[in-house]
C-alpha atoms as a PDB file:
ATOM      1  CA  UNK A   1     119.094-118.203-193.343  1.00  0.00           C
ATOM      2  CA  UNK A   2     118.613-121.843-194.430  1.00  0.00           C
ATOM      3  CA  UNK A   3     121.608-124.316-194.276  1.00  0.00           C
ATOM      4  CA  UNK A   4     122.865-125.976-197.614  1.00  0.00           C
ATOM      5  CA  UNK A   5     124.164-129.696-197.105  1.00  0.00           C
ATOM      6  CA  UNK A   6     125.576-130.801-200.621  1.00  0.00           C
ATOM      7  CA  UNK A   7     125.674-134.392-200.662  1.00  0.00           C
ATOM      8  CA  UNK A   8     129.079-135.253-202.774  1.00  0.00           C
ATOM      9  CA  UNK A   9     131.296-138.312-203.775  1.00  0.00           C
ATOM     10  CA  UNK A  10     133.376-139.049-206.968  1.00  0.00           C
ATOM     11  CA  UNK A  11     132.981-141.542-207.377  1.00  0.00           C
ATOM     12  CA  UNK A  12     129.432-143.371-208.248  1.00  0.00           C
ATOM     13  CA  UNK A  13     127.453-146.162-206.933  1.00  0.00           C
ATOM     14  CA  UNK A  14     127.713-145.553-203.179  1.00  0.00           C
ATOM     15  CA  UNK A  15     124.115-144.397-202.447  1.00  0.00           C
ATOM     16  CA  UNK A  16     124.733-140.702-202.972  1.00  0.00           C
ATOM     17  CA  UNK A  17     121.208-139.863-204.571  1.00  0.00           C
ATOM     18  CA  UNK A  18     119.613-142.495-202.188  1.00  0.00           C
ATOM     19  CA  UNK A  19     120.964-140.381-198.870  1.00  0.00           C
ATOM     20  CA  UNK A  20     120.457-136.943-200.612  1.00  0.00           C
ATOM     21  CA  UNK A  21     117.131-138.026-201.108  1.00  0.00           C
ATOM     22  CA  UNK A  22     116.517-139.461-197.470  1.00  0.00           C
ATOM     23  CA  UNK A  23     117.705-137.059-195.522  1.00  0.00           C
ATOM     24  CA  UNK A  24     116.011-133.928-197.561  1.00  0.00           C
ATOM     25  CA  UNK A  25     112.739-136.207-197.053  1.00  0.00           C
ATOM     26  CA  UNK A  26     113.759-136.817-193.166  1.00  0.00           C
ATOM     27  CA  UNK A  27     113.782-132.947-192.993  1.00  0.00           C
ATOM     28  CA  UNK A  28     110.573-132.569-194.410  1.00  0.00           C
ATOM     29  CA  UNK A  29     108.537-135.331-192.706  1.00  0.00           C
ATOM     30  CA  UNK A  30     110.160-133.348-189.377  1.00  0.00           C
ATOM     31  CA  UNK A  31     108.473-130.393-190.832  1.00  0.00           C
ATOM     32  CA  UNK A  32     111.367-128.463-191.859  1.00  0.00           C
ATOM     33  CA  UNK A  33     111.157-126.435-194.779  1.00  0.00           C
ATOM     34  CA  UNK A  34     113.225-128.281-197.644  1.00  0.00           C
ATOM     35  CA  UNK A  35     114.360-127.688-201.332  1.00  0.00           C
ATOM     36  CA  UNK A  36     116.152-130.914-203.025  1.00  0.00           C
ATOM     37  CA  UNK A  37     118.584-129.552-206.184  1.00  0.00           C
ATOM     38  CA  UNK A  38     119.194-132.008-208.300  1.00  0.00           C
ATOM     39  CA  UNK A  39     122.807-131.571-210.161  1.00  0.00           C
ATOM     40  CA  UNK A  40     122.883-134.811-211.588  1.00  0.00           C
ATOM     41  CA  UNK A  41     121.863-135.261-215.379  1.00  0.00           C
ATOM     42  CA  UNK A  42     120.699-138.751-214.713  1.00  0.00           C
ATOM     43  CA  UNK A  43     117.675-136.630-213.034  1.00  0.00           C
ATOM     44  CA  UNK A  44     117.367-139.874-210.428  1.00  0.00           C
ATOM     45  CA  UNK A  45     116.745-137.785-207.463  1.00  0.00           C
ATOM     46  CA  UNK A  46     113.952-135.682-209.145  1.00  0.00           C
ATOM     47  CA  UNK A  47     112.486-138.640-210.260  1.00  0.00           C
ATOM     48  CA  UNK A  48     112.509-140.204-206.734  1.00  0.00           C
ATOM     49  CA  UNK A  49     110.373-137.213-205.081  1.00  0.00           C
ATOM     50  CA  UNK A  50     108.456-136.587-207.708  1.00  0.00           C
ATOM     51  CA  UNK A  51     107.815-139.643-209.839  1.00  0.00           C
ATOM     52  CA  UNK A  52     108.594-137.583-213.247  1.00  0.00           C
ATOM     53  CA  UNK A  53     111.144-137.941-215.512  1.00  0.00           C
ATOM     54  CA  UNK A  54     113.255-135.162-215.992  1.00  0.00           C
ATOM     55  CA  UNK A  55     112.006-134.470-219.103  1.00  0.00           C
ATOM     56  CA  UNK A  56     108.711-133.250-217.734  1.00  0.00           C
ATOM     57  CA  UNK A  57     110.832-130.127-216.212  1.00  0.00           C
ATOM     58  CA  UNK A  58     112.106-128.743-219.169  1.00  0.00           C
ATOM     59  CA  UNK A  59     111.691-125.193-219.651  1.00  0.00           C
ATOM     60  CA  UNK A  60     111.381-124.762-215.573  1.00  0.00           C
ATOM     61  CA  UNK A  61     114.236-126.513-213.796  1.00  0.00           C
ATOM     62  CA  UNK A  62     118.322-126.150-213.140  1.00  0.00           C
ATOM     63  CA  UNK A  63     119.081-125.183-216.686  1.00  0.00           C
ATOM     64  CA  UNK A  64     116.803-122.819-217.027  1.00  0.00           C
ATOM     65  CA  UNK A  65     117.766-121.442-213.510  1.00  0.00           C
ATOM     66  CA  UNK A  66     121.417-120.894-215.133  1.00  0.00           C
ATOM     67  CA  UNK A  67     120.554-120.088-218.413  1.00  0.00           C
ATOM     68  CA  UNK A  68     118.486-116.839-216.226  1.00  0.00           C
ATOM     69  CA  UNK A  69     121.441-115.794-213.931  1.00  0.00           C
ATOM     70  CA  UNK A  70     121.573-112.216-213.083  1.00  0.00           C
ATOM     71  CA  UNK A  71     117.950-111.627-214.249  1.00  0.00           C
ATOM     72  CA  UNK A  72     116.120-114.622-212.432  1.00  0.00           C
ATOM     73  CA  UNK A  73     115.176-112.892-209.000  1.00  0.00           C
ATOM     74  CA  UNK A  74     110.973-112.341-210.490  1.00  0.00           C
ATOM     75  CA  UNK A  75     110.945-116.256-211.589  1.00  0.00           C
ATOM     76  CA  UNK A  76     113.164-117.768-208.888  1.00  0.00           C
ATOM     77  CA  UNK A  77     109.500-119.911-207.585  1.00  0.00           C
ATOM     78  CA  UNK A  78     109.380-120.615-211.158  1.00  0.00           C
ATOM     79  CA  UNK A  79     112.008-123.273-211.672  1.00  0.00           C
ATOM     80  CA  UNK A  80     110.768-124.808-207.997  1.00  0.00           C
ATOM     81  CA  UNK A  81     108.105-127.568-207.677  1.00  0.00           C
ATOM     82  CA  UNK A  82     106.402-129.756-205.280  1.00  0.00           C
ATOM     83  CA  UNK A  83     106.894-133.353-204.706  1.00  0.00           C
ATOM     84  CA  UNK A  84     105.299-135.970-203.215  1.00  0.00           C
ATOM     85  CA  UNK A  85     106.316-135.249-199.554  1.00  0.00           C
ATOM     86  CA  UNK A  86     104.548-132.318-198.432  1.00  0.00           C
ATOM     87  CA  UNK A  87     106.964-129.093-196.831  1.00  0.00           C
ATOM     88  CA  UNK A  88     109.933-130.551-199.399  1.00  0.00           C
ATOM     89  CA  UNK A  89     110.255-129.031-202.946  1.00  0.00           C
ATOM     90  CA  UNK A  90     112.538-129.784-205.621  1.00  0.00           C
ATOM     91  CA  UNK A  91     114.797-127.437-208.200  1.00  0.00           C
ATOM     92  CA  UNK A  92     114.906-130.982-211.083  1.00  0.00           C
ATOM     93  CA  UNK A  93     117.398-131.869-213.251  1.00  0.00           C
ATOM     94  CA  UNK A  94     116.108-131.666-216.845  1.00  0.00           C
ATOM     95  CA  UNK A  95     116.873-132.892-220.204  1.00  0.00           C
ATOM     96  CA  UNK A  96     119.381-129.848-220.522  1.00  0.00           C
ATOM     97  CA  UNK A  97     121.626-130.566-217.786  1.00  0.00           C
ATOM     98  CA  UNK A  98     124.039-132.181-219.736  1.00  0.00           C
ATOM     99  CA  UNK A  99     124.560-128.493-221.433  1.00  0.00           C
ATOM    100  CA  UNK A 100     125.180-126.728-217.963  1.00  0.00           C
ATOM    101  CA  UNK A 101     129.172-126.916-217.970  1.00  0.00           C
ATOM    102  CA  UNK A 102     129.252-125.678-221.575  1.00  0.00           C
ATOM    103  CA  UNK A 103     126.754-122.995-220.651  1.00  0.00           C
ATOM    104  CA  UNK A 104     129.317-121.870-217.418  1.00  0.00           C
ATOM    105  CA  UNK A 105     131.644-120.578-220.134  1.00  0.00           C
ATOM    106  CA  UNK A 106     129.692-118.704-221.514  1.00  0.00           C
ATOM    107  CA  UNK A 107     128.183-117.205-218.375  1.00  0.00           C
ATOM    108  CA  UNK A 108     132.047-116.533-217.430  1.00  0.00           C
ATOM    109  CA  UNK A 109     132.912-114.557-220.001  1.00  0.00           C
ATOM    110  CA  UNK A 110     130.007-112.561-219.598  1.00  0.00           C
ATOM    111  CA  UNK A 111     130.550-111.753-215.788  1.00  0.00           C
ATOM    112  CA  UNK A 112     134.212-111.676-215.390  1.00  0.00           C
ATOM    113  CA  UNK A 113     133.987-110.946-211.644  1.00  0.00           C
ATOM    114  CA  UNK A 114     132.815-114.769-211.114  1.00  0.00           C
ATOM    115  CA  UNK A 115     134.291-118.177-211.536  1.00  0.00           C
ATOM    116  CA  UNK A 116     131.713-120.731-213.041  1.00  0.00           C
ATOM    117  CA  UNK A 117     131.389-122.874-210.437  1.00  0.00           C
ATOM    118  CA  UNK A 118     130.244-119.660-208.022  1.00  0.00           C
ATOM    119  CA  UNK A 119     127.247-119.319-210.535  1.00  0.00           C
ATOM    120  CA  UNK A 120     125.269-121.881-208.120  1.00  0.00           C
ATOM    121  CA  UNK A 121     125.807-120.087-205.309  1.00  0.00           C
ATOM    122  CA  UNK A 122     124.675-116.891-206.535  1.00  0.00           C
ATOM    123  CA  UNK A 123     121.569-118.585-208.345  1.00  0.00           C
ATOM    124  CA  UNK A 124     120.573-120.054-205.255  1.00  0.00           C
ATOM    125  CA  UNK A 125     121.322-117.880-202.583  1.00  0.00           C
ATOM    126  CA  UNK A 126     117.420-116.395-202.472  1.00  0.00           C
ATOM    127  CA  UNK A 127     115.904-119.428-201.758  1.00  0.00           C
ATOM    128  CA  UNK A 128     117.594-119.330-198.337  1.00  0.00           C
ATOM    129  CA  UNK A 129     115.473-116.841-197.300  1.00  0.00           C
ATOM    130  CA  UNK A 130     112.583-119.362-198.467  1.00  0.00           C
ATOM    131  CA  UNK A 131     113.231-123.023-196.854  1.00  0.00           C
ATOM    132  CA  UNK A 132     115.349-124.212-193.906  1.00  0.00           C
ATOM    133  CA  UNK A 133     117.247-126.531-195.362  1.00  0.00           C
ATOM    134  CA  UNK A 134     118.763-126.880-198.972  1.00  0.00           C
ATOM    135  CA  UNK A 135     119.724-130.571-199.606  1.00  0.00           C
ATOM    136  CA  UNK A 136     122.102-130.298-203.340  1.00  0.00           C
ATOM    137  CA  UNK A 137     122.393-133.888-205.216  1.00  0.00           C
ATOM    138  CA  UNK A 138     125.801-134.031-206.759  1.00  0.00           C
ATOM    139  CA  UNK A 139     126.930-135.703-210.260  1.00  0.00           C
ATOM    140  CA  UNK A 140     129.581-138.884-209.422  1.00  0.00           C
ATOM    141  CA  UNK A 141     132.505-137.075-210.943  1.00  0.00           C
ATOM    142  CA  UNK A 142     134.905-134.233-210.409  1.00  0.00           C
ATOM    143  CA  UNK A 143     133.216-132.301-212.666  1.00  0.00           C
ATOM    144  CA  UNK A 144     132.130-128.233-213.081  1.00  0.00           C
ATOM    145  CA  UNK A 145     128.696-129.643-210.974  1.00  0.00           C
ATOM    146  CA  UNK A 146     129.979-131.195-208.391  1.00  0.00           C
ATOM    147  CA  UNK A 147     132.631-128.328-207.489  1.00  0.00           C
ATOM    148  CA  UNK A 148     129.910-125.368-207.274  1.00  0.00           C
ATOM    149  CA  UNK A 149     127.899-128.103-205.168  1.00  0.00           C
ATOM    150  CA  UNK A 150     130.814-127.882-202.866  1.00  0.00           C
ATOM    151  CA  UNK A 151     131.254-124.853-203.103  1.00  0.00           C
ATOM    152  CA  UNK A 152     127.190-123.725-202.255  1.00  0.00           C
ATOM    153  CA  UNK A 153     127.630-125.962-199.243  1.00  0.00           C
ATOM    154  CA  UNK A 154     127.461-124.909-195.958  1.00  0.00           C
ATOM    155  CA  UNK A 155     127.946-128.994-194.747  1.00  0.00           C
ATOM    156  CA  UNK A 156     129.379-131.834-196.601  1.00  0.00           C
ATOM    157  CA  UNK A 157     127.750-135.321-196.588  1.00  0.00           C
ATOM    158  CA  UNK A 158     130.065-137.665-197.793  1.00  0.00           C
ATOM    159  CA  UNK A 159     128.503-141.721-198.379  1.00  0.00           C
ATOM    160  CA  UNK A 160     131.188-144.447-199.056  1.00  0.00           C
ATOM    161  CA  UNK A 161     130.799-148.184-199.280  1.00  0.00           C
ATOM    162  CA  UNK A 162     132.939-150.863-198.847  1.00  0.00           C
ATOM    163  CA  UNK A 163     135.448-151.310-201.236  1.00  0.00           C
ATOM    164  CA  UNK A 164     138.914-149.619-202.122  1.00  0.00           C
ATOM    165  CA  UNK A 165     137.737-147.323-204.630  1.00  0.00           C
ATOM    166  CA  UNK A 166     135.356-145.594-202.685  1.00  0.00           C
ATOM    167  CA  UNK A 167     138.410-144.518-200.651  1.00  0.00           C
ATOM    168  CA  UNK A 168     140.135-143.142-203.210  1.00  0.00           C
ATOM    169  CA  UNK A 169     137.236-140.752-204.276  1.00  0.00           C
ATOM    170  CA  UNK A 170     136.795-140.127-200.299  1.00  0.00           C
ATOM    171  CA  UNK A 171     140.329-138.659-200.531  1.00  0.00           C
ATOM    172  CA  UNK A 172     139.906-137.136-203.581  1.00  0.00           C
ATOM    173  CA  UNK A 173     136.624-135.542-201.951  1.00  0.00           C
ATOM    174  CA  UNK A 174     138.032-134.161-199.175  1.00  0.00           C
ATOM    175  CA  UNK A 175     140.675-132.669-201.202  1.00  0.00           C
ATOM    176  CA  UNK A 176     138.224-130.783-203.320  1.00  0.00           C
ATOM    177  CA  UNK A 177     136.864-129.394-199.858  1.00  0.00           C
ATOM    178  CA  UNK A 178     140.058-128.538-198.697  1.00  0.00           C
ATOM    179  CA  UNK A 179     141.260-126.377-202.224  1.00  0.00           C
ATOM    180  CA  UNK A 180     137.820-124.483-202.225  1.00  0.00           C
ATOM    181  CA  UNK A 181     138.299-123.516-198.686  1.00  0.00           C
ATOM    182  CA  UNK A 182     141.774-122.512-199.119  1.00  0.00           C
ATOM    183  CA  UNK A 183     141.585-120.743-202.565  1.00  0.00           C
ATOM    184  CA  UNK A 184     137.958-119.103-201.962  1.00  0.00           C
ATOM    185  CA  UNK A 185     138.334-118.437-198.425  1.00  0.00           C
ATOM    186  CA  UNK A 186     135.249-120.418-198.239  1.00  0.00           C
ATOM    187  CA  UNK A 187     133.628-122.359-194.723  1.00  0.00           C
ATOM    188  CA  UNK A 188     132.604-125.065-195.814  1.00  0.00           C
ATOM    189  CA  UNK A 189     133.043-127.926-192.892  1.00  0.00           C
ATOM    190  CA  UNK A 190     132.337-131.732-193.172  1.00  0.00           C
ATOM    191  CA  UNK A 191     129.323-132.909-192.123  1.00  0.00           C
ATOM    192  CA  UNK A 192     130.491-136.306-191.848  1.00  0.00           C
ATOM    193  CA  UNK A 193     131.339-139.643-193.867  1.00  0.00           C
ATOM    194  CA  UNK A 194     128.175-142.383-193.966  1.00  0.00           C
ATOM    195  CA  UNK A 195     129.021-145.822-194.877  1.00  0.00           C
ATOM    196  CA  UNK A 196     126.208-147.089-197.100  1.00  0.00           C
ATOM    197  CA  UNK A 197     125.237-150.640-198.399  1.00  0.00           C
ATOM    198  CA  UNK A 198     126.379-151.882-195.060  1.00  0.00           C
ATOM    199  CA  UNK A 199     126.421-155.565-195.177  1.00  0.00           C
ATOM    200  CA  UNK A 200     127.783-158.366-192.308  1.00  0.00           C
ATOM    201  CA  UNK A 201     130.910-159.427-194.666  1.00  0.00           C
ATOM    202  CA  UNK A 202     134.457-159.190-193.893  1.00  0.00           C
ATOM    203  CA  UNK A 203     134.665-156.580-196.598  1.00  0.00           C
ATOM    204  CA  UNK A 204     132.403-154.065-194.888  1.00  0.00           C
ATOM    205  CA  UNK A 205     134.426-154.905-191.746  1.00  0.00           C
ATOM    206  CA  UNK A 206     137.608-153.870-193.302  1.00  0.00           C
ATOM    207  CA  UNK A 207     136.732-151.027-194.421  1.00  0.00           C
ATOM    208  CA  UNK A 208     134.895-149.813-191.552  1.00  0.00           C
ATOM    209  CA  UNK A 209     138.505-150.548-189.706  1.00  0.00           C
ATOM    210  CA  UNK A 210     140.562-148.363-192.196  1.00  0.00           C
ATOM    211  CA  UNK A 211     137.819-145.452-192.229  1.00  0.00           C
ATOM    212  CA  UNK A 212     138.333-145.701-188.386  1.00  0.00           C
ATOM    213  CA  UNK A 213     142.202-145.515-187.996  1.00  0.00           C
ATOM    214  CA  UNK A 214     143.366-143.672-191.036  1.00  0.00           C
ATOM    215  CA  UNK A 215     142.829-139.367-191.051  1.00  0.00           C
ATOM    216  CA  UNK A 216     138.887-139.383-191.674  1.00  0.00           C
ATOM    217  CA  UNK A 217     137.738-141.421-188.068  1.00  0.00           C
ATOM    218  CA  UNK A 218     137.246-137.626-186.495  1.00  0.00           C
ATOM    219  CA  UNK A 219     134.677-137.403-189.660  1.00  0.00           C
ATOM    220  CA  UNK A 220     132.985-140.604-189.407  1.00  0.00           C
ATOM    221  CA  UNK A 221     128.811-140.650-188.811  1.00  0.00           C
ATOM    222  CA  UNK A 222     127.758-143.257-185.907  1.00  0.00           C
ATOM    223  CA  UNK A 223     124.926-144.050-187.915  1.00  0.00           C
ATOM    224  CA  UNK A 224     125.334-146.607-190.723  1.00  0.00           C
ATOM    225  CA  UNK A 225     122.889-147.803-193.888  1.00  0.00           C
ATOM    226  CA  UNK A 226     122.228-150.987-194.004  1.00  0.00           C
ATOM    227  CA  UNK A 227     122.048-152.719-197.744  1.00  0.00           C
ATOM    228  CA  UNK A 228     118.167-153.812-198.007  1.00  0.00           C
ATOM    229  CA  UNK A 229     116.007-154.304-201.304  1.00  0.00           C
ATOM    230  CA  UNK A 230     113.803-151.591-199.905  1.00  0.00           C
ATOM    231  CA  UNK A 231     115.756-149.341-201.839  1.00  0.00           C
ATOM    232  CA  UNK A 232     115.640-150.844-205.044  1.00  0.00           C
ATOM    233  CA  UNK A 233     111.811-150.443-204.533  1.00  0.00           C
ATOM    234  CA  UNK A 234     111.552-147.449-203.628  1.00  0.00           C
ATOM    235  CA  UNK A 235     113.301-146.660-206.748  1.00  0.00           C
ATOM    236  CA  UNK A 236     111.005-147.970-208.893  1.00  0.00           C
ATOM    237  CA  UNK A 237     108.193-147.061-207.089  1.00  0.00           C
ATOM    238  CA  UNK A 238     109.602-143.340-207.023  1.00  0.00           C
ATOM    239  CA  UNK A 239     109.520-141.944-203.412  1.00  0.00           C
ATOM    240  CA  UNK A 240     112.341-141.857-201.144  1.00  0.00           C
ATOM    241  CA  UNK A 241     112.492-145.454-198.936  1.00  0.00           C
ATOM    242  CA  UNK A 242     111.180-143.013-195.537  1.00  0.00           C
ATOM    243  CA  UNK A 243     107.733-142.953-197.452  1.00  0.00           C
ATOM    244  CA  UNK A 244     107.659-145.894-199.221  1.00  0.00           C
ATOM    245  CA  UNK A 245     109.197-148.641-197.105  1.00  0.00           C
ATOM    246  CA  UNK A 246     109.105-147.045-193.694  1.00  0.00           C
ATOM    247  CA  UNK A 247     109.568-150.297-191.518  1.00  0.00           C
ATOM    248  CA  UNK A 248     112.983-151.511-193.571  1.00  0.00           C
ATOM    249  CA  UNK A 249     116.015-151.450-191.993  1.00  0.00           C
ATOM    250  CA  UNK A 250     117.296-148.368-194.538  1.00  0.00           C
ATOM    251  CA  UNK A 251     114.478-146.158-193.732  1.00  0.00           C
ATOM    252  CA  UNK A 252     115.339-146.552-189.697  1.00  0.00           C
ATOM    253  CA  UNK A 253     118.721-146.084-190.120  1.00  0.00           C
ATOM    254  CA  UNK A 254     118.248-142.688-192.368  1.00  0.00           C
ATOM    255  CA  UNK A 255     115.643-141.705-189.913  1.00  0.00           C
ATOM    256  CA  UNK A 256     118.955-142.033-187.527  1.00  0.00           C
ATOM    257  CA  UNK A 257     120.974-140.276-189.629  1.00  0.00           C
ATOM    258  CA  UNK A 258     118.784-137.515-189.584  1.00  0.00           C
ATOM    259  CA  UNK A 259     118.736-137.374-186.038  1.00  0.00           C
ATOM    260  CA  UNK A 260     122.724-137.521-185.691  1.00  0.00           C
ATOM    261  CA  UNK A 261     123.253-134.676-187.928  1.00  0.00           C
ATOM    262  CA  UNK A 262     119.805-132.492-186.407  1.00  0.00           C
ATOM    263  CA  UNK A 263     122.234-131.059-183.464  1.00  0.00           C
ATOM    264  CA  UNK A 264     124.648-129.662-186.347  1.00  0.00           C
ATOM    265  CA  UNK A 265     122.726-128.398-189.186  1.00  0.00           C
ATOM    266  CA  UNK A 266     120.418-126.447-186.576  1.00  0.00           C
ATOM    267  CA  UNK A 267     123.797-125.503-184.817  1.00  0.00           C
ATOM    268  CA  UNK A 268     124.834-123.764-188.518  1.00  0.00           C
ATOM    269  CA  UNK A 269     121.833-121.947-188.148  1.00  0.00           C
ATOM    270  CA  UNK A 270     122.499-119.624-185.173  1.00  0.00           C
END
């Protein structure tokens, strides 16, 4: 059975689609078997493997997944698609995201027995049988998205930066974790907090110093990304910054990041 690590912060700008991104391509260029689900209506992550806008998956990505629950086992390859990175495949964001949390509704009142944000989890659940490792790309909000992205996970990956609001959402994060787990009887475990966008500033410093002595220092990653322009590139050039700016300072330290995390996410798997 593969491993789902759902990539998930409230708030936005700290690098979330960047390390989703990363570390689903760090899997892959390890040759790992790898889907990338892209929650996020922006679409930013499918555009980053693939180089297409979202627009170019309508019909045959995450809304159309939804809008086939309960019938969707035949066409389950058919909402799945390759990307630039060979062994890693993406389920895209399309221009219909946006109408997913209306579309939960409806699917609730037609299945009683489920919540809406357990319709991910039950949409997805085949394609652990097909890849190793499911990387999930959350929306920056506490939203209907982001919940049944916690709620698929097996691991949380949670990226702040330096600066007080990113703490908040951290707390507000872990809280979300900790009411799944208690109300669904769910698993799901931390896979640790990254600090992104690392720069030498006394900011980043005091941050780093509160992350280490308040409650979350037994979840904090050794591993840290360092801010470079590599990944402003490697936006615009539409690959994740492992394949398109290999020797920057980002790529090395998600290519440590993936090797940090390796012992657990295989450990998940036994």
């Amino acid at each position: 059975m593969g491993t789902v690590i759902t990539v998930a912060m409230t708030k936005g700008g700290v690098g979330k689609t960047t390390t989703a991104v990363n570390v689903a391509a760090a899997f892959a260029m390890n040759g790992h078997s790898v889907c990338l689900i892209d929650l996020d209506q922006q679409g930013n992550a499918t555009y980053a493997v693939t180089g297409q806008a979202k627009y170019n998956y309508n019909d045959c990505g995450l809304f159309d997944l939804f809008m086939d629950f309960g019938k969707m086992s035949q066409r389950l390859t058919a909402y799945i698609h390759e990307t630039r990175i060979p062994k890693l495949r993406v389920l895209p964001s399309t221009g219909m995201t946006n109408q997913i949390p209306p579309l939960l509704s409806i699917l609730k009142a037609r299945h009683a027995e489920i919540k809406e944000y357990q319709v991910l989890d039950a949409c997805i659940r085949p394609l652990k049988e097909l890849f190793e490792i499911i990387v999930i790309d959350t929306p920056p909000a506490k939203d209907a998205l982001t919940i049944s992205g916690i709620y698929a996970a097996d691991l949380v990956l949670m990226p702040v930066n330096a600066d007080k609001f990113s703490l908040d959402a951290l707390v507000e994060t872990c809280s979300l974790i900790q009411s799944i787990n208690r109300e669904d009887n769910r698993d799901v475990d931390v896979l640790g907090v990254l600090l992104t966008k690392v720069e030498r500033n006394s900011a980043t410093a005091l941050i780093r110093k509160k992350l280490h002595t308040q409650e979350f220092a037994p979840l904090m990653l050794n591993t840290e990304i360092r801010k470079g322009a590599a990944v402003t590139d490697s936006t615009l050039l539409g690959g994740p910054v492992l394949m398109t700016e290999p020797r920057s300072n980002p790529a090395k330290d998600y290519l440590a990041l993936y090797q940090e995390i390796l012992p657990e996410v295989l450990g998940e798997q036994k």
